[in-house]
PDB file of N, CA and C in Angstrom:
ATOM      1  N   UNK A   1     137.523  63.737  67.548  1.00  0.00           N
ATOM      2  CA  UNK A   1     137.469  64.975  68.300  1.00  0.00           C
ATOM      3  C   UNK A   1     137.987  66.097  67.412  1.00  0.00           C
ATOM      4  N   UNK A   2     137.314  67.108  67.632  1.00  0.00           N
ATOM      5  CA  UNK A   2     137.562  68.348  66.574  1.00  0.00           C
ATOM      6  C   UNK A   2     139.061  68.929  67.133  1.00  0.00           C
ATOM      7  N   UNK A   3     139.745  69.477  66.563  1.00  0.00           N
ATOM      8  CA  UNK A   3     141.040  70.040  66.724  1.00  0.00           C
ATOM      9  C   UNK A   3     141.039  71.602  67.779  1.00  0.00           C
ATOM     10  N   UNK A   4     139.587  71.754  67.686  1.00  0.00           N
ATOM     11  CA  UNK A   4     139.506  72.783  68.765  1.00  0.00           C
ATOM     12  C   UNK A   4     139.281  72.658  70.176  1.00  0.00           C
ATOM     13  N   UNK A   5     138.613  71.483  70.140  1.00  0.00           N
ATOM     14  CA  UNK A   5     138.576  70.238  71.421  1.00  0.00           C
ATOM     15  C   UNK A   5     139.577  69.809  71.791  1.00  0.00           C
ATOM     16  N   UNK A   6     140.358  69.348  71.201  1.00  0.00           N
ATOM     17  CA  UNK A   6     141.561  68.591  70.993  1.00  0.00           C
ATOM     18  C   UNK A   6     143.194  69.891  72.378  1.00  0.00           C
ATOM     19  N   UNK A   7     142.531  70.763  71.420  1.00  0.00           N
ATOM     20  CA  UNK A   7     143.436  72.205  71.835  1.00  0.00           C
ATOM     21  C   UNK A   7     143.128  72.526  73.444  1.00  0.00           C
ATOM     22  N   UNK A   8     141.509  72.198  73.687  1.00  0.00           N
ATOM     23  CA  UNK A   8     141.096  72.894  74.897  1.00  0.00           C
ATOM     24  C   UNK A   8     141.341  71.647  75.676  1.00  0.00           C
ATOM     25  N   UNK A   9     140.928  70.482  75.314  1.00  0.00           N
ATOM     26  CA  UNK A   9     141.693  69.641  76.537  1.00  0.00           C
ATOM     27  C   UNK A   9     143.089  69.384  76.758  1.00  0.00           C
ATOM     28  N   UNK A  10     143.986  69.557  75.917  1.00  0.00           N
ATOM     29  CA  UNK A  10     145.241  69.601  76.056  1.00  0.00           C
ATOM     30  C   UNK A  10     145.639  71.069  76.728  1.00  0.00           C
ATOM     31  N   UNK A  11     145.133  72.732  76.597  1.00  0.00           N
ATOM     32  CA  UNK A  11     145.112  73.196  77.771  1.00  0.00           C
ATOM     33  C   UNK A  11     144.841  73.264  79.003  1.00  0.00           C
ATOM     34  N   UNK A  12     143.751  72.475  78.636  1.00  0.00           N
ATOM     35  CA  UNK A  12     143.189  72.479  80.383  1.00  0.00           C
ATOM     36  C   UNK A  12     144.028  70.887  81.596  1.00  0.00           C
ATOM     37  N   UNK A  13     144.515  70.144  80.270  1.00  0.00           N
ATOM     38  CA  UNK A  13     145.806  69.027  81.218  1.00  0.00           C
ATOM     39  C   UNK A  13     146.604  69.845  81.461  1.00  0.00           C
ATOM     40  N   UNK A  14     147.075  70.874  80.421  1.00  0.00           N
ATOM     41  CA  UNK A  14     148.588  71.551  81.615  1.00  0.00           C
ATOM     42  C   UNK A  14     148.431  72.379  82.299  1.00  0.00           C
ATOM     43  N   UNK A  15     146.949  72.947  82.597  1.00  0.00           N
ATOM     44  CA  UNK A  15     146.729  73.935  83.280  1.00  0.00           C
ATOM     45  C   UNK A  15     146.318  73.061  85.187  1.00  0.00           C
ATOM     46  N   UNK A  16     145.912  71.461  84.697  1.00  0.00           N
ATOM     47  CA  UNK A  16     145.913  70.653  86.049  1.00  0.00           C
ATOM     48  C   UNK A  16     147.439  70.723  86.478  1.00  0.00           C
ATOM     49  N   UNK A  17     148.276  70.176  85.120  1.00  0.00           N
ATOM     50  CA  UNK A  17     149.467  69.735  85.439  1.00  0.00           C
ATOM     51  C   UNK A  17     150.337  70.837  86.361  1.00  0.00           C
ATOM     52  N   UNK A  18     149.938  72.086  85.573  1.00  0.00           N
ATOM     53  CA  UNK A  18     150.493  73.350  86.527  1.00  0.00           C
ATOM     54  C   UNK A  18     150.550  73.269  88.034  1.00  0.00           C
ATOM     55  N   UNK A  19     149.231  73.051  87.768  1.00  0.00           N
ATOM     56  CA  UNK A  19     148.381  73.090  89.451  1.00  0.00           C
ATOM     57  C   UNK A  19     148.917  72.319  90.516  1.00  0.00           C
ATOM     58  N   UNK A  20     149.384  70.976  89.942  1.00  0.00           N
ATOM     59  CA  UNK A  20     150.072  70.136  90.692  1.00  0.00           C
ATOM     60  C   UNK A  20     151.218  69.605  90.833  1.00  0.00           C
ATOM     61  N   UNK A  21     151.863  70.714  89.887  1.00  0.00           N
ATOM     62  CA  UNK A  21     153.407  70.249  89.883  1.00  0.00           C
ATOM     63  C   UNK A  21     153.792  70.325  91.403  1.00  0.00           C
ATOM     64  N   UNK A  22     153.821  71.810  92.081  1.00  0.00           N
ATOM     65  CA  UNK A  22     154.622  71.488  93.179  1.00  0.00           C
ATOM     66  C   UNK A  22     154.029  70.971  94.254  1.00  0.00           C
ATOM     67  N   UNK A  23     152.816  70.110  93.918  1.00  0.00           N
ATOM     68  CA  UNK A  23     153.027  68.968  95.473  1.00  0.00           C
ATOM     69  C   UNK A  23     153.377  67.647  94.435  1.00  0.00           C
ATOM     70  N   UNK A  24     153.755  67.281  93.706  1.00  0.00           N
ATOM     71  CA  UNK A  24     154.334  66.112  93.079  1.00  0.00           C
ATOM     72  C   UNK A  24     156.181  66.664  93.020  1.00  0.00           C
ATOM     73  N   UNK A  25     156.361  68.290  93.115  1.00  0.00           N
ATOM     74  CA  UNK A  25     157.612  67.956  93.275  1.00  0.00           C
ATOM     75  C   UNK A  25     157.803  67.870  95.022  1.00  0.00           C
ATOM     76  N   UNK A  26     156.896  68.134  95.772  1.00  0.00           N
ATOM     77  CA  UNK A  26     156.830  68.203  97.190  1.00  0.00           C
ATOM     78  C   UNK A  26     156.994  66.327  97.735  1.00  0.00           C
ATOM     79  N   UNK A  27     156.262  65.968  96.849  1.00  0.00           N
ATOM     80  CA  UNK A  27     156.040  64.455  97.100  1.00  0.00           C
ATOM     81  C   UNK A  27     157.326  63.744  97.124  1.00  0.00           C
ATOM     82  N   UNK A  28     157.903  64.055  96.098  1.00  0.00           N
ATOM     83  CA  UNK A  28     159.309  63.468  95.304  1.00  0.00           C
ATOM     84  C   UNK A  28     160.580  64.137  96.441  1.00  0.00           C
ATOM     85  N   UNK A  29     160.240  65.232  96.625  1.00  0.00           N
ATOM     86  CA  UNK A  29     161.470  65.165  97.695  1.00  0.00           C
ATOM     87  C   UNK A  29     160.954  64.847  99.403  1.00  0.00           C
ATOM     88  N   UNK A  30     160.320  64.282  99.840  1.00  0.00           N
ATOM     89  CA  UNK A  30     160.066  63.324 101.007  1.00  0.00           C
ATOM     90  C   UNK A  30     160.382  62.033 100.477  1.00  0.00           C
ATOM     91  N   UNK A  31     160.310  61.951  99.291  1.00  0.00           N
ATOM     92  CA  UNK A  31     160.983  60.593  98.654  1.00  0.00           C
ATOM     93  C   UNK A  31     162.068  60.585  98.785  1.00  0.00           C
ATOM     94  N   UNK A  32     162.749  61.436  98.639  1.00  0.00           N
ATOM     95  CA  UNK A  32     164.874  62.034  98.219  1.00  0.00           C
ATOM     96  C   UNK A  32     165.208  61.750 100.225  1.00  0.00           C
ATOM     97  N   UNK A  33     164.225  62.655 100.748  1.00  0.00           N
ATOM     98  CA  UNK A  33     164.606  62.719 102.449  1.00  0.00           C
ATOM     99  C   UNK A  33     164.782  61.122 102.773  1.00  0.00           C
ATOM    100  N   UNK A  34     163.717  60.680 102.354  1.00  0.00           N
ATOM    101  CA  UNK A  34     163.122  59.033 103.115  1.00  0.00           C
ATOM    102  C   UNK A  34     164.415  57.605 102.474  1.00  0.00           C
ATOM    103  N   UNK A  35     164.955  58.161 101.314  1.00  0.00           N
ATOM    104  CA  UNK A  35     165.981  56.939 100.874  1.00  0.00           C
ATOM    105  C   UNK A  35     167.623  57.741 100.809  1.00  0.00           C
ATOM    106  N   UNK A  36     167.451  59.072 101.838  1.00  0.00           N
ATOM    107  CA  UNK A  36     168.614  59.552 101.930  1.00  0.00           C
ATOM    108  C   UNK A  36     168.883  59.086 103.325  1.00  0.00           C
ATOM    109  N   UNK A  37     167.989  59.383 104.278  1.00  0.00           N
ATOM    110  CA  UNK A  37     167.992  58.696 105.830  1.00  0.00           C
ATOM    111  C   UNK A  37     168.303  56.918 105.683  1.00  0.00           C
ATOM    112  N   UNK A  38     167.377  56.154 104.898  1.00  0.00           N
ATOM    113  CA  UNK A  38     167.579  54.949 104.941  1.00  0.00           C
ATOM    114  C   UNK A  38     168.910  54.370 104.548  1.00  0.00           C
ATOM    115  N   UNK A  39     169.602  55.121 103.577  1.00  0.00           N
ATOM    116  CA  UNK A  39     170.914  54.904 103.320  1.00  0.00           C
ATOM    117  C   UNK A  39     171.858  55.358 104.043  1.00  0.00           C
ATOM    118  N   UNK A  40     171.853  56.027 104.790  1.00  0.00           N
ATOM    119  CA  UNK A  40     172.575  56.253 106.146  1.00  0.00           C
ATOM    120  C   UNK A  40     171.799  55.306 107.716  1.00  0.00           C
ATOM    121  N   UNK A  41     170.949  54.683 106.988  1.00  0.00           N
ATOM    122  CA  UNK A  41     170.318  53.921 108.734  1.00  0.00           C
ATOM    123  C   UNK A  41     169.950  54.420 109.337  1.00  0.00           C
ATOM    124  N   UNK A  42     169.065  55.714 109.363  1.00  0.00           N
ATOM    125  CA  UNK A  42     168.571  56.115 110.205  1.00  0.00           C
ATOM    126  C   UNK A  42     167.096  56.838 109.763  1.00  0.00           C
ATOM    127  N   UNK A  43     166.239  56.295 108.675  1.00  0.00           N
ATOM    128  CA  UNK A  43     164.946  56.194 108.724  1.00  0.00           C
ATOM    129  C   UNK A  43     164.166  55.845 109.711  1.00  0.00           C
ATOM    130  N   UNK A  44     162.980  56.883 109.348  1.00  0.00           N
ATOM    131  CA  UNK A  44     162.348  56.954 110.806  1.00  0.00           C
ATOM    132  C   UNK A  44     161.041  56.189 110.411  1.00  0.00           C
ATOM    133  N   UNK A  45     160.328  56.116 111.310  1.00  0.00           N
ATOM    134  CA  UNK A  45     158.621  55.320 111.140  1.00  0.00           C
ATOM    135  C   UNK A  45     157.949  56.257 110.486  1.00  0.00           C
ATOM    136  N   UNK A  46     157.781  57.512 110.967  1.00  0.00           N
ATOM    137  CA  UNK A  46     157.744  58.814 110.313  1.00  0.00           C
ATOM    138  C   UNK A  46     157.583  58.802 108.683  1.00  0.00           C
ATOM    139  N   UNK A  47     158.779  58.764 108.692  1.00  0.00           N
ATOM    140  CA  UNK A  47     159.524  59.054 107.434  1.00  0.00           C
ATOM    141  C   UNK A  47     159.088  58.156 106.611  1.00  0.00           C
ATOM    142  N   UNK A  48     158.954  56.509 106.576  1.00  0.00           N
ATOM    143  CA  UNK A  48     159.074  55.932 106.156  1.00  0.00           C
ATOM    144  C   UNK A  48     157.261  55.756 105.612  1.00  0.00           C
ATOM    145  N   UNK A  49     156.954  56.185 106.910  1.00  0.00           N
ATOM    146  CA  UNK A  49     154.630  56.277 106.520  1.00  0.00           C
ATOM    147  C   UNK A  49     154.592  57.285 105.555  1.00  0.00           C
ATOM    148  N   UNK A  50     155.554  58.388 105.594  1.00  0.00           N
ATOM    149  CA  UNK A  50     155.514  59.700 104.858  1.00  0.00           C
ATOM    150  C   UNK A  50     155.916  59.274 103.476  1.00  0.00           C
ATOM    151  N   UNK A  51     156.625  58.551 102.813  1.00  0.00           N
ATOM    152  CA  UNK A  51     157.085  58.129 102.007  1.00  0.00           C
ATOM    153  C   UNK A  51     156.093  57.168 101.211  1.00  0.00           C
ATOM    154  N   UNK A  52     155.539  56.354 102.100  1.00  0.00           N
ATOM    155  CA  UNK A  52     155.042  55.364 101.521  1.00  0.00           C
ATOM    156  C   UNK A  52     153.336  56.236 100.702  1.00  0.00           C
ATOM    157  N   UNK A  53     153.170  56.996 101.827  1.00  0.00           N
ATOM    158  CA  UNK A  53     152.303  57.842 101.244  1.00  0.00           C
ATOM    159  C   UNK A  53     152.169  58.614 100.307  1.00  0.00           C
ATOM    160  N   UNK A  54     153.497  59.393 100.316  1.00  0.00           N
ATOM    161  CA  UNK A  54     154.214  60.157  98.816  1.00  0.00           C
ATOM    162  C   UNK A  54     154.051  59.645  98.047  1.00  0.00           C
ATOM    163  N   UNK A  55     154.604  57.965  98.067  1.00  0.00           N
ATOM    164  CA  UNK A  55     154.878  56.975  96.861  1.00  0.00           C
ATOM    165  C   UNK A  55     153.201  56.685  95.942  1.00  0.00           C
ATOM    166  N   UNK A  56     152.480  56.914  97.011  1.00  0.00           N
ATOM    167  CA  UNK A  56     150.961  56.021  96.562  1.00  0.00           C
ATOM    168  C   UNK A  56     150.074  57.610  95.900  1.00  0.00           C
ATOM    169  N   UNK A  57     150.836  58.170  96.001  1.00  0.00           N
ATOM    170  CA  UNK A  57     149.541  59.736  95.731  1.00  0.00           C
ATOM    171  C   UNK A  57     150.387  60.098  94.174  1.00  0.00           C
ATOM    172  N   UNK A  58     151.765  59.935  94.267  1.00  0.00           N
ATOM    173  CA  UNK A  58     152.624  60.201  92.624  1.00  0.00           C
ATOM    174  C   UNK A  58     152.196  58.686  91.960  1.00  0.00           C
ATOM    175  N   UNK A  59     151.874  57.606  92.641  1.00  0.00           N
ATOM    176  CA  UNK A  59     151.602  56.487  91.319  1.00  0.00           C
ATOM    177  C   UNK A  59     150.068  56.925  90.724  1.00  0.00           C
ATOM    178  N   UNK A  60     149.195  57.407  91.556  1.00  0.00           N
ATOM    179  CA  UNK A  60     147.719  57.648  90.599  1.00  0.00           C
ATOM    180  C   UNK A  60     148.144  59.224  89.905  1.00  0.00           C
ATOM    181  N   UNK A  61     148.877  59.974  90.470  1.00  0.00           N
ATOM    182  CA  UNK A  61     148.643  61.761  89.975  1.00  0.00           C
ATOM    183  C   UNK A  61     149.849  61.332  88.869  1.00  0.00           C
ATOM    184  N   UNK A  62     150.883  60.695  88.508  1.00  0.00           N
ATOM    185  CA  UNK A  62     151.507  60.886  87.676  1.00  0.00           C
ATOM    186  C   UNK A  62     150.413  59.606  86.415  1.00  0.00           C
ATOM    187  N   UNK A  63     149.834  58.799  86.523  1.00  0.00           N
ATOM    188  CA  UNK A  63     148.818  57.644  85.693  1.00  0.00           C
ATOM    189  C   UNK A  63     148.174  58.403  85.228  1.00  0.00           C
ATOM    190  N   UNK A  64     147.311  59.907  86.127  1.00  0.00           N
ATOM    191  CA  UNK A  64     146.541  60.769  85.793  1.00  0.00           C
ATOM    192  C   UNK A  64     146.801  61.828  84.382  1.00  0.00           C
ATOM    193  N   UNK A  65     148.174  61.808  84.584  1.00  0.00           N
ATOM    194  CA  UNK A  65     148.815  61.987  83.320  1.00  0.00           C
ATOM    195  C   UNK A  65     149.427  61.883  82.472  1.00  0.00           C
ATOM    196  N   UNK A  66     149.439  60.325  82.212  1.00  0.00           N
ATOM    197  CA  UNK A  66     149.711  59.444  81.247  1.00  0.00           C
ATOM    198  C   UNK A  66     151.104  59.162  81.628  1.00  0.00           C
ATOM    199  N   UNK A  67     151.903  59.031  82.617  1.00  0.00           N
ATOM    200  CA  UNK A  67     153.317  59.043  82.803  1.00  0.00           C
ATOM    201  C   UNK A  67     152.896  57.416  83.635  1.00  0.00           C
ATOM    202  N   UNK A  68     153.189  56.692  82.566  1.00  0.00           N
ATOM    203  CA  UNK A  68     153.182  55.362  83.024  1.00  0.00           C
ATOM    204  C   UNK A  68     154.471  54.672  83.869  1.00  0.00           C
ATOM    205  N   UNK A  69     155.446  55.111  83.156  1.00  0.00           N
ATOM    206  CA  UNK A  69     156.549  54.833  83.726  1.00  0.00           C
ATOM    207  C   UNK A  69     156.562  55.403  84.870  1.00  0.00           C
ATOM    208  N   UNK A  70     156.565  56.378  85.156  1.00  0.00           N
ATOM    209  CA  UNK A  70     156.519  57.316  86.587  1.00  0.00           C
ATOM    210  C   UNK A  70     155.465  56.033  87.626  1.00  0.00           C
ATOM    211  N   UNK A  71     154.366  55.996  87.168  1.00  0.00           N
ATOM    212  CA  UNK A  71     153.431  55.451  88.229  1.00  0.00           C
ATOM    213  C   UNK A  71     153.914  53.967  88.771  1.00  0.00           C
ATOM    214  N   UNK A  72     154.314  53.152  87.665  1.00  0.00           N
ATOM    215  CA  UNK A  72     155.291  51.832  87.764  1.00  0.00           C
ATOM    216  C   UNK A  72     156.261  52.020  89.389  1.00  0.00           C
ATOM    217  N   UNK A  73     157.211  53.252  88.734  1.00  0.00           N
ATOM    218  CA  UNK A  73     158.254  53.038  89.807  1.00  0.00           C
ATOM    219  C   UNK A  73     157.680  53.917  91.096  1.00  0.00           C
ATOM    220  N   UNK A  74     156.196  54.392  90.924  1.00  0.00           N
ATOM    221  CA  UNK A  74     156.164  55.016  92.441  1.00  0.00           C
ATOM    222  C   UNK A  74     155.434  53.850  92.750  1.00  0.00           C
ATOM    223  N   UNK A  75     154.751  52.876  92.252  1.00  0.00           N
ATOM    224  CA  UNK A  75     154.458  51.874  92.837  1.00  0.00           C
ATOM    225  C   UNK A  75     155.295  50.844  93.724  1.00  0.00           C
ATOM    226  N   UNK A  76     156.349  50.762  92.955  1.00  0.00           N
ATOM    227  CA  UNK A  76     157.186  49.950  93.170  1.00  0.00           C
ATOM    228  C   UNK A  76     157.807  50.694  94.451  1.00  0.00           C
ATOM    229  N   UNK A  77     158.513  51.949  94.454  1.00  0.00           N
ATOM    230  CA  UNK A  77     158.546  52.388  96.010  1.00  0.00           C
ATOM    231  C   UNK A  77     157.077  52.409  97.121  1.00  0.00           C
ATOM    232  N   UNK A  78     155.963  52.738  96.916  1.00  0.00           N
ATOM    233  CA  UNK A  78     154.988  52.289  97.594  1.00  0.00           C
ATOM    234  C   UNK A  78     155.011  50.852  98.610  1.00  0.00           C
ATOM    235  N   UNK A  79     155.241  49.892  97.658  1.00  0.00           N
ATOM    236  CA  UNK A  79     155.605  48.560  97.877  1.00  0.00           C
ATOM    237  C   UNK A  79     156.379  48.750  98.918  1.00  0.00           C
ATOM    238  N   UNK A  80     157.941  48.915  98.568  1.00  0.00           N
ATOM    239  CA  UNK A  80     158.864  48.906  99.385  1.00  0.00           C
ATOM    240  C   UNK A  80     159.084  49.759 100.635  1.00  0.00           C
ATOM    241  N   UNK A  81     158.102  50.449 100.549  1.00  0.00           N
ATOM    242  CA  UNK A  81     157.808  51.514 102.079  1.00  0.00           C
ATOM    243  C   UNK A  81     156.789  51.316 103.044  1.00  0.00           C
ATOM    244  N   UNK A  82     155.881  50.201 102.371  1.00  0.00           N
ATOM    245  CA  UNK A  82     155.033  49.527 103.193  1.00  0.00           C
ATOM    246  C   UNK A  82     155.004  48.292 103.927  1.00  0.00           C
ATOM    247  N   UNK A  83     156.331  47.973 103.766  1.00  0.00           N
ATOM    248  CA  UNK A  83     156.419  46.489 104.296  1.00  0.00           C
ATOM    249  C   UNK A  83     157.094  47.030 105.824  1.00  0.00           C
ATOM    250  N   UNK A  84     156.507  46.097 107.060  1.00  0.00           N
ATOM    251  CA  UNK A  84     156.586  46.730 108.122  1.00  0.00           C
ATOM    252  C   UNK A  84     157.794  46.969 108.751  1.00  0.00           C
ATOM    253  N   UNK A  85     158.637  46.200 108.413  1.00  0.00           N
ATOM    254  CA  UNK A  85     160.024  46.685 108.659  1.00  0.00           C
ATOM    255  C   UNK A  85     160.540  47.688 108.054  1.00  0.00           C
ATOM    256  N   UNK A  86     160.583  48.248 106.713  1.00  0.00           N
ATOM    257  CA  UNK A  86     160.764  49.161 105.878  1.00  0.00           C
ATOM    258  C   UNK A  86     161.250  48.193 104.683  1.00  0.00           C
ATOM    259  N   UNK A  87     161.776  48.958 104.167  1.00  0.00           N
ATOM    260  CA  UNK A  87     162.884  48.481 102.783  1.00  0.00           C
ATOM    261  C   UNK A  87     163.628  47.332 103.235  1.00  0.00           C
ATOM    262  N   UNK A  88     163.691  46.479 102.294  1.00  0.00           N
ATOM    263  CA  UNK A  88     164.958  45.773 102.096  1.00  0.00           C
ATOM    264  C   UNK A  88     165.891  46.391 102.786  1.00  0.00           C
ATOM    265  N   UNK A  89     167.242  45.609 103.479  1.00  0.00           N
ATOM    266  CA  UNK A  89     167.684  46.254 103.649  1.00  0.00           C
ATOM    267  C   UNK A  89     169.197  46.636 102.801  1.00  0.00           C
ATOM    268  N   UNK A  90     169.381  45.778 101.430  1.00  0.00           N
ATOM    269  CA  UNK A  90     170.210  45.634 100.297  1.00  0.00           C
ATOM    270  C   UNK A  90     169.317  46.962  99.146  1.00  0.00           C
ATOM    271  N   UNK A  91     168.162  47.377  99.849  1.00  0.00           N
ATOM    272  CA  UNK A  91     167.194  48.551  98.568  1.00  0.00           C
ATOM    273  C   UNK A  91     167.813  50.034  98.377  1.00  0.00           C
ATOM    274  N   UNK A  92     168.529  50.433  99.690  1.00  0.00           N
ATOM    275  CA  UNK A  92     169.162  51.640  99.271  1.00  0.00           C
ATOM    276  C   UNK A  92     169.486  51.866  97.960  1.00  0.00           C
ATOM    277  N   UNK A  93     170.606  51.616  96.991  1.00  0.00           N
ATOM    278  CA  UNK A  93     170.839  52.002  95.794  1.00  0.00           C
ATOM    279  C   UNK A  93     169.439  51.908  94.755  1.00  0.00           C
ATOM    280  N   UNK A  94     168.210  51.001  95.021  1.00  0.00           N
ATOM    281  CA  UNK A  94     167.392  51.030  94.284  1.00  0.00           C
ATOM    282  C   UNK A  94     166.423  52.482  94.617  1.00  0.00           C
ATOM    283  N   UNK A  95     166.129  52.558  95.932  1.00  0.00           N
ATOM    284  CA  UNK A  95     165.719  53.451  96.320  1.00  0.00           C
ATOM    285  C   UNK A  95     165.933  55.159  95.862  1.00  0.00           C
ATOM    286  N   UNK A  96     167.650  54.952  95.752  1.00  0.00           N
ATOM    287  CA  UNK A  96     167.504  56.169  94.669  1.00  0.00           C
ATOM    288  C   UNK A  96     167.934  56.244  94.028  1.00  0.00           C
ATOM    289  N   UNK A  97     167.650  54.875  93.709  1.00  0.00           N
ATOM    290  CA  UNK A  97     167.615  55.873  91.676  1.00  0.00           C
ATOM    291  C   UNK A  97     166.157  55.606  91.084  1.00  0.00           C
ATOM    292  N   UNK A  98     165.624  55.087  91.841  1.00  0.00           N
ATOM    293  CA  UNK A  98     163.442  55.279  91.848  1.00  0.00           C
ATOM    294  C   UNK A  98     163.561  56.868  91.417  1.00  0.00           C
ATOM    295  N   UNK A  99     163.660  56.888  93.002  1.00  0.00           N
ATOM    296  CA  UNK A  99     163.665  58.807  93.442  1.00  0.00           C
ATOM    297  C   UNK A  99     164.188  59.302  92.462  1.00  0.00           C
ATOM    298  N   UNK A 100     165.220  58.858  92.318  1.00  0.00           N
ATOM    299  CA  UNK A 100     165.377  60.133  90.898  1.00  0.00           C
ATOM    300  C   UNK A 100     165.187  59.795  89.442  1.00  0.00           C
ATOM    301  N   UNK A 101     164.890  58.393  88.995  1.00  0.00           N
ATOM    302  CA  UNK A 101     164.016  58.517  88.180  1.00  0.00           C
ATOM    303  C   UNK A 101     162.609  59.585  88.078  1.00  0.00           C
ATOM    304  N   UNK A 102     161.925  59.459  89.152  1.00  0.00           N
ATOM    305  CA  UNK A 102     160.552  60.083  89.446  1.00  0.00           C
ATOM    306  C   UNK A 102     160.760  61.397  89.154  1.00  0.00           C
ATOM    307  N   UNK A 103     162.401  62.175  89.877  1.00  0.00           N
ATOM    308  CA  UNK A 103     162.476  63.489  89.719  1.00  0.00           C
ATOM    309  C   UNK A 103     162.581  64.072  88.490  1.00  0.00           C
ATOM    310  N   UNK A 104     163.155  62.803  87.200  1.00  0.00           N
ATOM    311  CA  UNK A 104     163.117  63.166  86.088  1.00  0.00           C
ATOM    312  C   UNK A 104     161.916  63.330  85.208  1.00  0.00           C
ATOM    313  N   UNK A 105     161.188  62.284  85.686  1.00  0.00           N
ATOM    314  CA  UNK A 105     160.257  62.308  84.635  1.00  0.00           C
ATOM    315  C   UNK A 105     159.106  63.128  84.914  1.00  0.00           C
ATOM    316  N   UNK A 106     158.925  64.133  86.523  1.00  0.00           N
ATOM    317  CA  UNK A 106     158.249  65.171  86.441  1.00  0.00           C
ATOM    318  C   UNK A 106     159.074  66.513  85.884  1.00  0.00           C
ATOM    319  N   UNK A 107     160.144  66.398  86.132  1.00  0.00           N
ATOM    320  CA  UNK A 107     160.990  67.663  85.275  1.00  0.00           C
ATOM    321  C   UNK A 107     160.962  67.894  83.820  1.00  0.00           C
ATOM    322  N   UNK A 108     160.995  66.992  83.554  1.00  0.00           N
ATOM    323  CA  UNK A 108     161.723  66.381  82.073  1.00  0.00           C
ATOM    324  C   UNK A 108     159.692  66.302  81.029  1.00  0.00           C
ATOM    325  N   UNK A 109     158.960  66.013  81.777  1.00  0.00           N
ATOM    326  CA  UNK A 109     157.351  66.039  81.157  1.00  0.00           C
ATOM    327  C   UNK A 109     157.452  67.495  80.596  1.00  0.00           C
ATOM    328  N   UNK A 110     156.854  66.635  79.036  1.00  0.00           N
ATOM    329  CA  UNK A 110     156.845  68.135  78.347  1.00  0.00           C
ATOM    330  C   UNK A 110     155.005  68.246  78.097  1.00  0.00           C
TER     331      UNK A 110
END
């Protein structure tokens, strides 16, 4: 690929990435809400569909941009928000530090 190609698709990824930062940071904090309630016991069904949904839309939109690690651990919360009871109920501490893994590695994407 020519270096001028090279230039225009690498603008036009951060010009998606722009586009979608704030519903991936929108996503990520229904993530922060959903394992802040569960760690106090009082996650809702709500919350917990809302989450699981969050979790499944940041594992393809963060893959979409090469943030493998990111998509791993929104999978891995996906998982754990879809099982019909909810989470584990020993997952709290994993739960956030997912979440804030996730919050880093959309902040922190250069």
């Amino acid at each position: 690929m020519e270096a001028a190609n090279r230039a225009a698709l690498a603008n036009a990824i951060e010009m998606l990435w722009n586009r979608f930062l704030p519903e991936m940071r929108a996503r990520v904090s229904i993530l922060e809400a959903a394992a802040t309630s569960f760690a106090a016991g009082s996650l809702t069904l709500p919350q917990q569909k809302a989450a699981n949904a969050a979790a499944h839309k940041l594992a393809g939109g963060l893959g979409t941009f090469g943030l493998t690690k990111g998509t791993v651990l929104a999978r891995e919360l996906e998982i754990m928000y879809s099982q019909e009871d909810g989470p584990d109920p020993t997952a709290g501490n994993r739960l956030q530090f997912i979440t804030a893994e996730l919050r880093t590695i959309i902040e922190d994407r250069k």
